[in-house]
PDB file of N, CA and C in Angstrom:
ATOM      1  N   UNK A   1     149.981 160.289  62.639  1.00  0.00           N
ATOM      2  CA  UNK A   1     150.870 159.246  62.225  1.00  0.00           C
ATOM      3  C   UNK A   1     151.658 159.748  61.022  1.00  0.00           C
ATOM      4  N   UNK A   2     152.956 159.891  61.591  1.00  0.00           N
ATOM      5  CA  UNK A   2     153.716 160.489  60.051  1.00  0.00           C
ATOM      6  C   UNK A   2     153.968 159.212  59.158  1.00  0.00           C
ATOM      7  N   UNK A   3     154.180 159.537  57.930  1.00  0.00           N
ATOM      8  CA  UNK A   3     154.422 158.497  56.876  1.00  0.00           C
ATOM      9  C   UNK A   3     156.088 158.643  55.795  1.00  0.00           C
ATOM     10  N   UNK A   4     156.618 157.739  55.829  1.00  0.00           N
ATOM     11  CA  UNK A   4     157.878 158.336  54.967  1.00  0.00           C
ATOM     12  C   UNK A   4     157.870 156.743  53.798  1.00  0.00           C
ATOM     13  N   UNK A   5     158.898 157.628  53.148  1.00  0.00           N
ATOM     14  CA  UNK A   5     159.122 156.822  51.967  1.00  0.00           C
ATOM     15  C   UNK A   5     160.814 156.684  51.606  1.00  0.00           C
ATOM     16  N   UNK A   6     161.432 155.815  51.361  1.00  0.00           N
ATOM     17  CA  UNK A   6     162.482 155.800  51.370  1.00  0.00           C
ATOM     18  C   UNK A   6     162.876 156.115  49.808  1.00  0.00           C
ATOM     19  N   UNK A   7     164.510 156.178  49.545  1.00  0.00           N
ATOM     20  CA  UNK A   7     164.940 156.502  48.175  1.00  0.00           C
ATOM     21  C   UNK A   7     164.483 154.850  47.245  1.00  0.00           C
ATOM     22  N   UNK A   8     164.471 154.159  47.500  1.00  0.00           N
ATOM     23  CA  UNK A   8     163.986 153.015  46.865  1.00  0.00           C
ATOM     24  C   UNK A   8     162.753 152.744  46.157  1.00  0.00           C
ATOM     25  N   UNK A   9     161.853 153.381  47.109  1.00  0.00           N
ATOM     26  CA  UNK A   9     160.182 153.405  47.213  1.00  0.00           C
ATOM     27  C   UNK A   9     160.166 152.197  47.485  1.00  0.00           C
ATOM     28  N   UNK A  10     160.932 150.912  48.225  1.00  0.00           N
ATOM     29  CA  UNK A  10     160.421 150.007  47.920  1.00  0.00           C
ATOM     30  C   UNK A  10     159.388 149.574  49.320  1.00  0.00           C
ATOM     31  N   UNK A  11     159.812 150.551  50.324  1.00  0.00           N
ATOM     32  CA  UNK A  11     158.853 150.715  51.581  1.00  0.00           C
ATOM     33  C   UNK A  11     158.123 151.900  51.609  1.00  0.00           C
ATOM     34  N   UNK A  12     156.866 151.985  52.583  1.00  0.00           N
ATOM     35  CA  UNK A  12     156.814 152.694  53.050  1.00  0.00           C
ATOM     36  C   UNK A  12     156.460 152.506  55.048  1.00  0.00           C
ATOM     37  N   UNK A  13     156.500 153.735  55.632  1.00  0.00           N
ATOM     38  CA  UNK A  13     156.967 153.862  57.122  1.00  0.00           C
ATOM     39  C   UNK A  13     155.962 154.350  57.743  1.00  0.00           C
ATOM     40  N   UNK A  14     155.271 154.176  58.907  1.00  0.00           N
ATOM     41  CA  UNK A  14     153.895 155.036  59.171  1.00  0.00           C
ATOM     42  C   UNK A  14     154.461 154.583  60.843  1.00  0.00           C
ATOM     43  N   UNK A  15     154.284 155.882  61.647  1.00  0.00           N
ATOM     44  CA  UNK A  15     154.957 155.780  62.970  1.00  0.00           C
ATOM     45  C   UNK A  15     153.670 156.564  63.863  1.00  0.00           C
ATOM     46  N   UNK A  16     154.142 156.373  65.116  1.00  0.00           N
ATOM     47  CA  UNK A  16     153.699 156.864  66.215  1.00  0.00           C
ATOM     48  C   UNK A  16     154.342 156.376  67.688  1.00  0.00           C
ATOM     49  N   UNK A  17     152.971 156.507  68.456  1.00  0.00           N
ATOM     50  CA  UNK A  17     153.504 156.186  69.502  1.00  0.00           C
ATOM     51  C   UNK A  17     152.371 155.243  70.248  1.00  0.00           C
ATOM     52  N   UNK A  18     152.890 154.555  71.208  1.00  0.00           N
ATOM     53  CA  UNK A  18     151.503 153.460  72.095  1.00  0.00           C
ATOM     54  C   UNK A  18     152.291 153.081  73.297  1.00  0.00           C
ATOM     55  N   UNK A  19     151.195 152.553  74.142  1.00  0.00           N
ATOM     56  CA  UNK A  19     151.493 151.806  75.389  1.00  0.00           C
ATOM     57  C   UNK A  19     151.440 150.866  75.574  1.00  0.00           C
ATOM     58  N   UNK A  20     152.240 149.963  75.933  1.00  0.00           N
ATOM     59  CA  UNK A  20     152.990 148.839  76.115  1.00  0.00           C
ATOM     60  C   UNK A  20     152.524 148.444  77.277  1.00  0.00           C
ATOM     61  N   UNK A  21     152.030 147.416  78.311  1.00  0.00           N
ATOM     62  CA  UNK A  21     152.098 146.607  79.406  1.00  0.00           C
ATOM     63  C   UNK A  21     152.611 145.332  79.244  1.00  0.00           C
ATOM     64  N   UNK A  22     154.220 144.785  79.555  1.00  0.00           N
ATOM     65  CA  UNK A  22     154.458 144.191  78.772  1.00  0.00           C
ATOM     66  C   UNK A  22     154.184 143.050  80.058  1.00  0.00           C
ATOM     67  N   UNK A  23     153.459 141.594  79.892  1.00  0.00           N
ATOM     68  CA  UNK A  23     153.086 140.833  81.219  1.00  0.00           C
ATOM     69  C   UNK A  23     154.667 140.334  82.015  1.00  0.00           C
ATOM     70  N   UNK A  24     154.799 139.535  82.757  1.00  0.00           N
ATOM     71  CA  UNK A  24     155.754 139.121  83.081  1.00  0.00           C
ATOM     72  C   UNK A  24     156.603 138.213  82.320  1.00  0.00           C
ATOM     73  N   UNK A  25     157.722 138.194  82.240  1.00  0.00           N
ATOM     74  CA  UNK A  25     158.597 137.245  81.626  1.00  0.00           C
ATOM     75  C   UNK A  25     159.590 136.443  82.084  1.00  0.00           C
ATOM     76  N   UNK A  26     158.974 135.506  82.163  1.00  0.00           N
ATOM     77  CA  UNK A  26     160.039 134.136  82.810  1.00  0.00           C
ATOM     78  C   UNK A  26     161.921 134.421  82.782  1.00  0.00           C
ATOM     79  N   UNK A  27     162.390 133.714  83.254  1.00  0.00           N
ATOM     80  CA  UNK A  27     164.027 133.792  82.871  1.00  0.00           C
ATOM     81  C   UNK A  27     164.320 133.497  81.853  1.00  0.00           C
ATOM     82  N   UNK A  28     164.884 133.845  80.874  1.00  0.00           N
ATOM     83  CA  UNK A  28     165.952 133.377  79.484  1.00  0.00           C
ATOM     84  C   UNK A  28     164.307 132.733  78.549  1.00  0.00           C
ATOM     85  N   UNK A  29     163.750 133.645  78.260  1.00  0.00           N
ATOM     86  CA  UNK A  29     162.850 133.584  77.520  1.00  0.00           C
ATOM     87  C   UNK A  29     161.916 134.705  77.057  1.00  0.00           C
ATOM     88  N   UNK A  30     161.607 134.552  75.275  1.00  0.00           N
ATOM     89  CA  UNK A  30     160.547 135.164  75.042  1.00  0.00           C
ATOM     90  C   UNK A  30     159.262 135.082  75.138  1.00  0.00           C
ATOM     91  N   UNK A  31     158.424 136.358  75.040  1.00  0.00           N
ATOM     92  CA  UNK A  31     156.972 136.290  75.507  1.00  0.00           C
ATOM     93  C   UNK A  31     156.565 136.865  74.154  1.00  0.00           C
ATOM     94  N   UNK A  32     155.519 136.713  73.317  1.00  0.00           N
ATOM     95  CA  UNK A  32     154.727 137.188  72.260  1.00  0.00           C
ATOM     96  C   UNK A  32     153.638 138.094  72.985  1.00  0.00           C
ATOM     97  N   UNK A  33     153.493 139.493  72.682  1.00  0.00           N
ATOM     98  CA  UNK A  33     152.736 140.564  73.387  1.00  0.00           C
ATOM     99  C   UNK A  33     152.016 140.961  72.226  1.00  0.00           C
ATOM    100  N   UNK A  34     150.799 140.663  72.157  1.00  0.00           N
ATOM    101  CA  UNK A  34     149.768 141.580  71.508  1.00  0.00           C
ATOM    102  C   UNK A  34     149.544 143.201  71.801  1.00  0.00           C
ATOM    103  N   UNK A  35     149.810 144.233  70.930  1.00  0.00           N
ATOM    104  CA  UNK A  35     149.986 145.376  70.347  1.00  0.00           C
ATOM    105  C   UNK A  35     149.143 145.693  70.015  1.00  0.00           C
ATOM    106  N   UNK A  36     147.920 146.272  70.480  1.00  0.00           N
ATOM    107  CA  UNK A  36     147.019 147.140  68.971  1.00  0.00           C
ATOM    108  C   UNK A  36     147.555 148.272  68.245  1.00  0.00           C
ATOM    109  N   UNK A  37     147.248 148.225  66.971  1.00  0.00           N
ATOM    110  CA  UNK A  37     147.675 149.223  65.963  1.00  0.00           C
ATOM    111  C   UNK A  37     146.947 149.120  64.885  1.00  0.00           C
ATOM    112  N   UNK A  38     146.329 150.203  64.456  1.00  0.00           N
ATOM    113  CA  UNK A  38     145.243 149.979  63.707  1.00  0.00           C
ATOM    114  C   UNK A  38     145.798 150.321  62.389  1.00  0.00           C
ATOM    115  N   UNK A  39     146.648 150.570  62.049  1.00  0.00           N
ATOM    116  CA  UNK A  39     147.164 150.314  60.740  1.00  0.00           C
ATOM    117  C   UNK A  39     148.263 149.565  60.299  1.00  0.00           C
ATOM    118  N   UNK A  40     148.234 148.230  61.474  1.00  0.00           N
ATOM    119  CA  UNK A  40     148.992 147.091  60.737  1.00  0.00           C
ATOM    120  C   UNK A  40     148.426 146.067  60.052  1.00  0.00           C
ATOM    121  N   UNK A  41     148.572 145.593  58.921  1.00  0.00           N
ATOM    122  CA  UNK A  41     147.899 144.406  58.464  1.00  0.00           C
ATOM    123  C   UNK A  41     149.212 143.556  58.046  1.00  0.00           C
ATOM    124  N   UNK A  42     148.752 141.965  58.107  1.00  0.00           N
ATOM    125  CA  UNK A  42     149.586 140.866  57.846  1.00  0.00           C
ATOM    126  C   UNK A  42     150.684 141.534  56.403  1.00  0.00           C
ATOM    127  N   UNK A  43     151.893 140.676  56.831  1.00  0.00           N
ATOM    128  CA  UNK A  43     152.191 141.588  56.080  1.00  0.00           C
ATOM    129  C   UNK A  43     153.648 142.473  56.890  1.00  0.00           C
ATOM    130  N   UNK A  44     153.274 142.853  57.472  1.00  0.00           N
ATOM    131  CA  UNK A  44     154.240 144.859  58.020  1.00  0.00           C
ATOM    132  C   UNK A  44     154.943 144.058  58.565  1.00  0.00           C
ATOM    133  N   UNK A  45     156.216 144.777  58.856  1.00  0.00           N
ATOM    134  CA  UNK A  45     157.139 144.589  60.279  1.00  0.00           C
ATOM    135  C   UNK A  45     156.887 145.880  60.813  1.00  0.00           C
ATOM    136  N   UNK A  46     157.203 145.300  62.474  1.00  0.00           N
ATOM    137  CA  UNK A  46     156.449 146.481  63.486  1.00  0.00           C
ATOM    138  C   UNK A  46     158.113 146.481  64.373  1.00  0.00           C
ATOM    139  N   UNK A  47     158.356 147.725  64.746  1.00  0.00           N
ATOM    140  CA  UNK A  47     159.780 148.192  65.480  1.00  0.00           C
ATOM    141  C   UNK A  47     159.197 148.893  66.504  1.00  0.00           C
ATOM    142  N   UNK A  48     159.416 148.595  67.668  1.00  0.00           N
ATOM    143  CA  UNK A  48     159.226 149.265  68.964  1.00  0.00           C
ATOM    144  C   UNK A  48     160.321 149.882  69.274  1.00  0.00           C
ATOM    145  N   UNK A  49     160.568 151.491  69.975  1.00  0.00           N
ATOM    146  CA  UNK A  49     161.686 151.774  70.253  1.00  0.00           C
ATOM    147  C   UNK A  49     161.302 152.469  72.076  1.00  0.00           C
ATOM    148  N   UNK A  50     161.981 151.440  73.043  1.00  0.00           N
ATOM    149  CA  UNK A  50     161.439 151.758  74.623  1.00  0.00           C
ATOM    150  C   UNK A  50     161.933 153.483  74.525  1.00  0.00           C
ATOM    151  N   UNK A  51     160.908 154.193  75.682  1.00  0.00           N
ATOM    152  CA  UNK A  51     161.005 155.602  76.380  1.00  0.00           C
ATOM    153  C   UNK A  51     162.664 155.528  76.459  1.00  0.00           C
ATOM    154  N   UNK A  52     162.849 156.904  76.371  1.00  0.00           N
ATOM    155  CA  UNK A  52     164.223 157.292  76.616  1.00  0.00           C
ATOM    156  C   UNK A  52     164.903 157.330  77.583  1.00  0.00           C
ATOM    157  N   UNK A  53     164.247 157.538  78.690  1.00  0.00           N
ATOM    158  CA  UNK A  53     164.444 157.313  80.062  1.00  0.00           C
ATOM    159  C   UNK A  53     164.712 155.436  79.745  1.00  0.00           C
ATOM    160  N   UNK A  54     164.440 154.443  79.130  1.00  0.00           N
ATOM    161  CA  UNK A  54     164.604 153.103  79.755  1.00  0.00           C
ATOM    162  C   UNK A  54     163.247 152.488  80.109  1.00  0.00           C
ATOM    163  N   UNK A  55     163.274 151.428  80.609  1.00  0.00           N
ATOM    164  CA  UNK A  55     162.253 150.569  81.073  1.00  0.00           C
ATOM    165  C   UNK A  55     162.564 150.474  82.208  1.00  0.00           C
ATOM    166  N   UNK A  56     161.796 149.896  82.926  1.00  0.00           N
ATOM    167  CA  UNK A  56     161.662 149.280  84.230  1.00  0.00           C
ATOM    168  C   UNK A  56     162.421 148.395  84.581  1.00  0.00           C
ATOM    169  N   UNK A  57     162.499 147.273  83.873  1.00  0.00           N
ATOM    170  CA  UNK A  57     163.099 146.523  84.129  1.00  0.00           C
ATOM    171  C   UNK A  57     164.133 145.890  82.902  1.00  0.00           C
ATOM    172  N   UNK A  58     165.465 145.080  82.797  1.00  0.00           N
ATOM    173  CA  UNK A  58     165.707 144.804  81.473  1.00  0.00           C
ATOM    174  C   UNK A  58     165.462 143.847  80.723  1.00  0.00           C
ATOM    175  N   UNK A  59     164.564 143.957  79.546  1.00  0.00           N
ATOM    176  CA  UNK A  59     164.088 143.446  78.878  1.00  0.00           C
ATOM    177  C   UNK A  59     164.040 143.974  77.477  1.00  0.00           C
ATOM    178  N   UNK A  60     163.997 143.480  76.253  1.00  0.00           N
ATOM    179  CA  UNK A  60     164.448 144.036  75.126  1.00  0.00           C
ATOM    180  C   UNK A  60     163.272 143.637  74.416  1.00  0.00           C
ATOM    181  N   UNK A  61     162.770 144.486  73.273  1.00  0.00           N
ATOM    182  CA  UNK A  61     161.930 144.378  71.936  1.00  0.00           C
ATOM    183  C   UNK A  61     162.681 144.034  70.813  1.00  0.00           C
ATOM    184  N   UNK A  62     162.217 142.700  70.218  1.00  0.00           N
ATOM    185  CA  UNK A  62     162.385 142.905  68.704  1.00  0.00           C
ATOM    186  C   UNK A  62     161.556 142.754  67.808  1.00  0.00           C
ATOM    187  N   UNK A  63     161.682 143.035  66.409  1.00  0.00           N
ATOM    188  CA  UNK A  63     161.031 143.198  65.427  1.00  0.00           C
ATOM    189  C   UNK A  63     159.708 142.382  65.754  1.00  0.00           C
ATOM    190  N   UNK A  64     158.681 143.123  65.427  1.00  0.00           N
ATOM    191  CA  UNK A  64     157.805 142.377  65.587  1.00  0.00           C
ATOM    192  C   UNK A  64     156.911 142.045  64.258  1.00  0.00           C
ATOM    193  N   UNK A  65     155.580 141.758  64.090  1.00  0.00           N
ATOM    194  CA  UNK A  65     154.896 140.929  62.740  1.00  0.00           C
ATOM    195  C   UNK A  65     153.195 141.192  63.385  1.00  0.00           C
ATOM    196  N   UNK A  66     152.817 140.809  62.279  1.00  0.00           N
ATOM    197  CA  UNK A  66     151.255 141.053  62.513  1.00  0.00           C
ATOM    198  C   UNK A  66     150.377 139.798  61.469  1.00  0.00           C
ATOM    199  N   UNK A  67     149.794 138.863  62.427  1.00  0.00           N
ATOM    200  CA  UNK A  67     148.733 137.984  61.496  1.00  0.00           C
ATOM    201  C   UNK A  67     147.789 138.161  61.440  1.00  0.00           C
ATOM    202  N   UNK A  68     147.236 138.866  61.900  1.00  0.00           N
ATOM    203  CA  UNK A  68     145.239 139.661  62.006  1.00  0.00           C
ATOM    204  C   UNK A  68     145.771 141.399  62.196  1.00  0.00           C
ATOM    205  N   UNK A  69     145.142 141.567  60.801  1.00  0.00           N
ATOM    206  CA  UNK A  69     144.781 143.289  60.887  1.00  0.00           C
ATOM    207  C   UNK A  69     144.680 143.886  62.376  1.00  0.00           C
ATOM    208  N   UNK A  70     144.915 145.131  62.580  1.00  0.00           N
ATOM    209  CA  UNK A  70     144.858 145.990  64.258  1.00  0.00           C
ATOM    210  C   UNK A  70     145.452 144.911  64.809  1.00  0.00           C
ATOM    211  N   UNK A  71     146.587 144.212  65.019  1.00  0.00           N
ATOM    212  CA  UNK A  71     147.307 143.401  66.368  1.00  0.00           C
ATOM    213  C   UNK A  71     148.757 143.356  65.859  1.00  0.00           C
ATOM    214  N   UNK A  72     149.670 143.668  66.808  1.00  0.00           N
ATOM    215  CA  UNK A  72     151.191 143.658  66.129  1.00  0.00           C
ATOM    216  C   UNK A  72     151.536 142.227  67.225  1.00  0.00           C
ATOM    217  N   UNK A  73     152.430 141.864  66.850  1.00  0.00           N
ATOM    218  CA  UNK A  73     152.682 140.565  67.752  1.00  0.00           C
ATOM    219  C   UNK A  73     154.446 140.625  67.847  1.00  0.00           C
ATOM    220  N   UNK A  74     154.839 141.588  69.082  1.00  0.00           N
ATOM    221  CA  UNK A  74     156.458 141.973  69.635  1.00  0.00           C
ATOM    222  C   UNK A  74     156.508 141.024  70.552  1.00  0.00           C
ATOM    223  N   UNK A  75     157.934 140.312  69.895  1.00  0.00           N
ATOM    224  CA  UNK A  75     158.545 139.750  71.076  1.00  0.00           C
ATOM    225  C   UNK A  75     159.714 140.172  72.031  1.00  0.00           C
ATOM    226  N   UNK A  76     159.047 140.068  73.412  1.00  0.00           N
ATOM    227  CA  UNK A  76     160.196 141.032  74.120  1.00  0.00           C
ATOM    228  C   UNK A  76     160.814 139.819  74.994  1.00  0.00           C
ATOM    229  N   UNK A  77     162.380 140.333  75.039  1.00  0.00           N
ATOM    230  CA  UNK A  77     163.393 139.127  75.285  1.00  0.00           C
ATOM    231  C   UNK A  77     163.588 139.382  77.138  1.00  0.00           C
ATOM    232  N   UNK A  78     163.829 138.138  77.750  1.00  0.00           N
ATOM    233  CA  UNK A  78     164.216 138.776  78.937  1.00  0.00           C
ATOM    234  C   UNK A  78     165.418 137.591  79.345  1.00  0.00           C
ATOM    235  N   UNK A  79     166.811 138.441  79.364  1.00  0.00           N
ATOM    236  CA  UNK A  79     168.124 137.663  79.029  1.00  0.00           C
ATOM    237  C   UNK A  79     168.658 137.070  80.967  1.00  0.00           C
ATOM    238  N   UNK A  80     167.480 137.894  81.417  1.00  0.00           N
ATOM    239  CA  UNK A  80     168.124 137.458  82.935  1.00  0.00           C
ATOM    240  C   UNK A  80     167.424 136.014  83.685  1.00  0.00           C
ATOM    241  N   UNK A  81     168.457 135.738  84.906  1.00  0.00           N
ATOM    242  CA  UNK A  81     167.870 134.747  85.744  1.00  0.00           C
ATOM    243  C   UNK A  81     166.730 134.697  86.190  1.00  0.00           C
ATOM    244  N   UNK A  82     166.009 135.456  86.059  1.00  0.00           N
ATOM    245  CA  UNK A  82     165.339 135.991  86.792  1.00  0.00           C
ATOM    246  C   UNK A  82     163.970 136.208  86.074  1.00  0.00           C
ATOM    247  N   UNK A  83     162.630 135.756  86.725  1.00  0.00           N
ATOM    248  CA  UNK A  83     161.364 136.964  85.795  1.00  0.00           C
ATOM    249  C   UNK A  83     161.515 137.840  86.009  1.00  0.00           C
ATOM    250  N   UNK A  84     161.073 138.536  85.387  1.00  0.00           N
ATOM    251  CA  UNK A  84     160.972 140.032  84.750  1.00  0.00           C
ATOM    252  C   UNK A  84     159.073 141.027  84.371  1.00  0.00           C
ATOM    253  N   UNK A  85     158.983 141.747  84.649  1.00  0.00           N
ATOM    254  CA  UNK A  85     157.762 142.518  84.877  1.00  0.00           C
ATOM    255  C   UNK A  85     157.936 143.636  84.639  1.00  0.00           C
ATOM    256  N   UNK A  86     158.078 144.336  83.812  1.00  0.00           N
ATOM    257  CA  UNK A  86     158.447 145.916  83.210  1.00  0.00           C
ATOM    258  C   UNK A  86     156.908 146.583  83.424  1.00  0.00           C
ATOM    259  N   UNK A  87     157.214 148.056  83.836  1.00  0.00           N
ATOM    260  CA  UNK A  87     155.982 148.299  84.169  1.00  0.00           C
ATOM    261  C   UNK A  87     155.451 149.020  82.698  1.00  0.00           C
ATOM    262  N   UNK A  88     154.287 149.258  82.532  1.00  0.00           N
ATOM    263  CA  UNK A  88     153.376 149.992  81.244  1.00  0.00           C
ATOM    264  C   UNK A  88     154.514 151.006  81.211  1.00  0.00           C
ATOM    265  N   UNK A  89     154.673 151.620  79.754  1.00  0.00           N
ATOM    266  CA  UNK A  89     155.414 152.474  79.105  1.00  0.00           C
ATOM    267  C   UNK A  89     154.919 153.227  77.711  1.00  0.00           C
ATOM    268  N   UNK A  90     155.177 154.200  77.262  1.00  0.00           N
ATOM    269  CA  UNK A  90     154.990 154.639  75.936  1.00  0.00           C
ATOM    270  C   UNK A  90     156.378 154.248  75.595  1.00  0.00           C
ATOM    271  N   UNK A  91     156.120 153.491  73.890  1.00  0.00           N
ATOM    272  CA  UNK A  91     156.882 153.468  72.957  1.00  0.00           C
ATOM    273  C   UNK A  91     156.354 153.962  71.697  1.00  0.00           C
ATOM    274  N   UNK A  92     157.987 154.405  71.251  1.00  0.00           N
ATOM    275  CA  UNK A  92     157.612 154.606  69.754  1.00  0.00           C
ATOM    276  C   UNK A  92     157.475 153.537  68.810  1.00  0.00           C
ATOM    277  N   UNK A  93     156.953 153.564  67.816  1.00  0.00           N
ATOM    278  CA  UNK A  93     156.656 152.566  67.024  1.00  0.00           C
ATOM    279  C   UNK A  93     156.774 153.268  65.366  1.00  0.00           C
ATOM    280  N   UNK A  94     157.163 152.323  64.815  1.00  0.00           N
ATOM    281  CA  UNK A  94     157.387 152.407  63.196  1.00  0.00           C
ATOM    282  C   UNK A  94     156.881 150.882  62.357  1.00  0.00           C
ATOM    283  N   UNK A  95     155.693 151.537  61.364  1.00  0.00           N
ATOM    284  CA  UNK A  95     155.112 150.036  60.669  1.00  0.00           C
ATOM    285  C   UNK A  95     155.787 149.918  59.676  1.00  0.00           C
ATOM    286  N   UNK A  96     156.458 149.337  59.172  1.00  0.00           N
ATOM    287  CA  UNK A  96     157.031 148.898  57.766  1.00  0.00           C
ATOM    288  C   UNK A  96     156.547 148.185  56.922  1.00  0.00           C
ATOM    289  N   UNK A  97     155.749 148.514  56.086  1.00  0.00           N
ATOM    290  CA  UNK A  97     154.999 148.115  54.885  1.00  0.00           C
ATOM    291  C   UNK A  97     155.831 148.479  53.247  1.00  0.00           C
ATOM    292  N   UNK A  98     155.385 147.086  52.816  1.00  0.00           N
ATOM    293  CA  UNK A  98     155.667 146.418  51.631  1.00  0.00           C
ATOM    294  C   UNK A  98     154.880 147.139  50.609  1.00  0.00           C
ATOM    295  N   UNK A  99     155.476 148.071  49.312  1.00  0.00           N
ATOM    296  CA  UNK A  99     154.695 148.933  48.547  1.00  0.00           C
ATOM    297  C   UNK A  99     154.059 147.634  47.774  1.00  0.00           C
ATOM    298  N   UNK A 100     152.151 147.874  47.873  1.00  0.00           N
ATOM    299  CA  UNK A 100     151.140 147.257  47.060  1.00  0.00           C
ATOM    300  C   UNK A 100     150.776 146.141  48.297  1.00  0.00           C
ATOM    301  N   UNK A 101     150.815 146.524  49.871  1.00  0.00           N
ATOM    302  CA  UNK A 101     150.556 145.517  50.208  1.00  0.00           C
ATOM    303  C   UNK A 101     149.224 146.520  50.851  1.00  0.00           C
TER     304      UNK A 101
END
């Protein structure tokens, strides 16, 4: 897990990578997906960035949050008519933590 620090110091950044199964998602709605990550605690913002190749299906990540230590909680958007079912994927991930948290 690399770690960075910005010119501010007022963050710091701890990244990797994980797998995603994201369940199905109704039409024109978000789903809250539990994430393990063992170095998020309440507190962080969590950034998913999908495989480069794309997903399966279209559906989008945003910023996500964490209220219990090891669990990130991403909400992934799904803008179509349609449900949606993206299959398991590796993403990258970046924790954003608050210096002294």
């Amino acid at each position: 897990m690399a770690q960075l620090q910005g010119n501010s110091g007022a963050k710091v950044r701890l990244s990797g990578t994980v797998t995603v199964d994201v369940a199905s998602i109704a039409a024109n709605l978000i789903a809250l997906i539990n994430v393990t990550l063992a170095d998020v605690v309440p507190g962080d913002t969590i950034i998913l960035v999908p495989p480069a190749g794309g997903l399966s299906v279209l559906i989008g990540a945003l910023p996500g949050y964490c209220t219990t230590a090891g669990t990130a909680i991403i909400p992934f958007v799904n803008p179509s008519v349609a449900a949606l079912d993206a299959a398991s994927a590796l993403f990258d991930f970046q924790i954003i933590k608050k210096v002294g948290l």
